[in-house]
Protein backbone atom coordinates (compact mmCIF):
# COMPACT_ATOMS: atom_id res chain seq x y z
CA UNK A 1 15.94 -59.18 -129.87
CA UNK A 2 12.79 -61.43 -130.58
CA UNK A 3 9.49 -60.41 -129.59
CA UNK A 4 6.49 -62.60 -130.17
CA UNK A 5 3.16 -61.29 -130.87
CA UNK A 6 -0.26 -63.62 -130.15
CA UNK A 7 -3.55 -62.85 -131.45
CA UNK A 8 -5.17 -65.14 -128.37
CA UNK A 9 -6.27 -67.99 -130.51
CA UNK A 10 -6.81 -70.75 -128.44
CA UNK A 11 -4.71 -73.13 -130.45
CA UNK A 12 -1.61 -71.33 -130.08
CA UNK A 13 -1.46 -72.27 -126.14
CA UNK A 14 -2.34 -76.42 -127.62
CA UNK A 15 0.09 -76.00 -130.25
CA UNK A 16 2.36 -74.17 -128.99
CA UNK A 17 3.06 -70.77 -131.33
CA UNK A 18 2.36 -67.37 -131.93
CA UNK A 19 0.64 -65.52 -134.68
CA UNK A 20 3.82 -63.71 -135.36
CA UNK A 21 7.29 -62.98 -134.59
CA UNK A 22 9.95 -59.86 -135.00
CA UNK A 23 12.88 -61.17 -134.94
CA UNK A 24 15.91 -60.43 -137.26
CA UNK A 25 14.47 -57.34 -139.27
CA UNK A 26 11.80 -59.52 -140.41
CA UNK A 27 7.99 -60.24 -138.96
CA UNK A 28 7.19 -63.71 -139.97
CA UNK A 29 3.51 -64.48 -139.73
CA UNK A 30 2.46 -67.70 -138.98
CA UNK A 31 0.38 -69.81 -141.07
CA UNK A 32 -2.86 -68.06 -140.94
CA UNK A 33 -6.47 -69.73 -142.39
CA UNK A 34 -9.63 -68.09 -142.10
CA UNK A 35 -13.65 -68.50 -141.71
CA UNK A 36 -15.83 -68.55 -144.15
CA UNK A 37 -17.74 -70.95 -146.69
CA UNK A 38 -15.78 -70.63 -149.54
CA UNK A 39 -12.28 -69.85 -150.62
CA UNK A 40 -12.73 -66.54 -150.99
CA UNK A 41 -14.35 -65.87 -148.01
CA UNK A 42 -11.51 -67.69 -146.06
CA UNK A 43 -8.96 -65.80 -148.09
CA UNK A 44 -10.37 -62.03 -147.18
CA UNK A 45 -10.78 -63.75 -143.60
CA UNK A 46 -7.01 -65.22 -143.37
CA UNK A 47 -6.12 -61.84 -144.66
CA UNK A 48 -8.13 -59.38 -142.14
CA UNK A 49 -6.02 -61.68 -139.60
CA UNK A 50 -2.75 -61.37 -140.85
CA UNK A 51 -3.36 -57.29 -141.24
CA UNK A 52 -4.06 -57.19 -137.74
CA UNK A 53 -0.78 -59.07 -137.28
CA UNK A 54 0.82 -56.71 -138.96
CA UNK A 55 0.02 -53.81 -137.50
CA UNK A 56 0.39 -54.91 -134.13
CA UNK A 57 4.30 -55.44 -135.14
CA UNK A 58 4.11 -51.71 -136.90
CA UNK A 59 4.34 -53.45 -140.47
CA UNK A 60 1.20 -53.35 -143.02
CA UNK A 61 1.14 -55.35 -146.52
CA UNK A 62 3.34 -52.98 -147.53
CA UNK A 63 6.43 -54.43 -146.39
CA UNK A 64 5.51 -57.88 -146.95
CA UNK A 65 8.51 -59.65 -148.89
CA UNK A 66 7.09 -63.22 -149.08
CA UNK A 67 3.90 -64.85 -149.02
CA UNK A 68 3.27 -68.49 -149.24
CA UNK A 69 -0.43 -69.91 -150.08
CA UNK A 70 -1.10 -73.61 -149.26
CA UNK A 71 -4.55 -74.85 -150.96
CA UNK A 72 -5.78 -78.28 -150.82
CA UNK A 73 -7.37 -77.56 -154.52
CA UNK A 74 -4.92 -75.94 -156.65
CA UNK A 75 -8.08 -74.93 -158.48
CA UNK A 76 -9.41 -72.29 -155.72
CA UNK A 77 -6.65 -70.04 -156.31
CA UNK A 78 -7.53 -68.67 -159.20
CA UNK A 79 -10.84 -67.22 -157.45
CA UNK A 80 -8.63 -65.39 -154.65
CA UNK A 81 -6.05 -63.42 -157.75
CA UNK A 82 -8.35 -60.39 -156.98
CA UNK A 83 -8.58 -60.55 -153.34
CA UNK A 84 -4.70 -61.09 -152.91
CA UNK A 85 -3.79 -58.04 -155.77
CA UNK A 86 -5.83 -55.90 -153.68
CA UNK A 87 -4.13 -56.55 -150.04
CA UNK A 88 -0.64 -56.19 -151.73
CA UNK A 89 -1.47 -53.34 -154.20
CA UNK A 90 1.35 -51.89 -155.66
CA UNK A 91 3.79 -53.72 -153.27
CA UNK A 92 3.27 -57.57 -154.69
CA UNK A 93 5.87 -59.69 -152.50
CA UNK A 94 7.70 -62.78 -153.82
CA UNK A 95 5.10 -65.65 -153.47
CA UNK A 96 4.54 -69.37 -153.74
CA UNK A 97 1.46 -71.23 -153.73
CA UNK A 98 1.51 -75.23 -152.64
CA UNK A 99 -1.37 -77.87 -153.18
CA UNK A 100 -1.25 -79.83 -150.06
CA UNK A 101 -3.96 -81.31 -147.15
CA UNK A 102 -4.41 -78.74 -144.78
CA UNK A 103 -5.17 -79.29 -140.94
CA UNK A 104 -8.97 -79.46 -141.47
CA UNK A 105 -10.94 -79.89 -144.70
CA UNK A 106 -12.95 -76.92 -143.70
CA UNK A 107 -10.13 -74.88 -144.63
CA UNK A 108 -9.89 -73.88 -147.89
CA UNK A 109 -6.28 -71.90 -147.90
CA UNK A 110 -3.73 -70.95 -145.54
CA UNK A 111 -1.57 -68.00 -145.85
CA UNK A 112 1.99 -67.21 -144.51
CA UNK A 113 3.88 -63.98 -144.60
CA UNK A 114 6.90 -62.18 -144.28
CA UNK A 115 7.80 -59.12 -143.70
CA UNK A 116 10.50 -56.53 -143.13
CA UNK A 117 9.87 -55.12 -139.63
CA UNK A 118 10.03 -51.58 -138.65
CA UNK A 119 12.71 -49.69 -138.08
């Protein structure tokens, strides 16, 4: 059974995705960037998103396996450690982070998650 969640962006009509998806025991969260000025304002945003995500699948960081960061400046990360270590607490998934251009050079990072699904 798959079941696809949207959070009613308007570019996942244009694009064509959803914010997430339960399918296979897991939730996989779609790339997710945020608003803000800096990094670390994009970071808590990207994060409040993907939370909401979450819980609308019944998960929570808690049962997130895998995160992925992509950063246009691998030198922005660093600022975001404390942000990240709180949202995944005791629970820290496997992660990766990637330097690469991102769809806009407003954004700052984009975040990607997966998780085991309820049940």
């Amino acid at each position: 059974m798959i079941k696809r969640i949207s959070s009613g962006g308007e570019f996942e009509a244009k694009i064509g995705y959803c914010r997430a998806v339960i399918a296979g025991g897991f939730v996989h969260v779609a790339g997710t960037v945020g608003q803000g000025d800096d990094v670390v304002a994009q970071c808590k945003s990207a994060l409040e998103i993907i939370g909401a995500a979450l819980e609308d699948a019944g998960a929570s960081f808690a049962d997130v396996v895998r995160v992925n960061y992509y950063m246009p400046d691998r030198a922005e990360f660093e600022p975001c450690w404390p942000v990240l270590a709180q949202a995944f607490g005791d629970n820290p998934p496997a992660a990766t982070m990637i330097e690469c251009g991102l769809i806009d050079p407003k954004f700052r990072i984009e975040i990607e998650v997966t998780a085991l699904a309820p049940g």
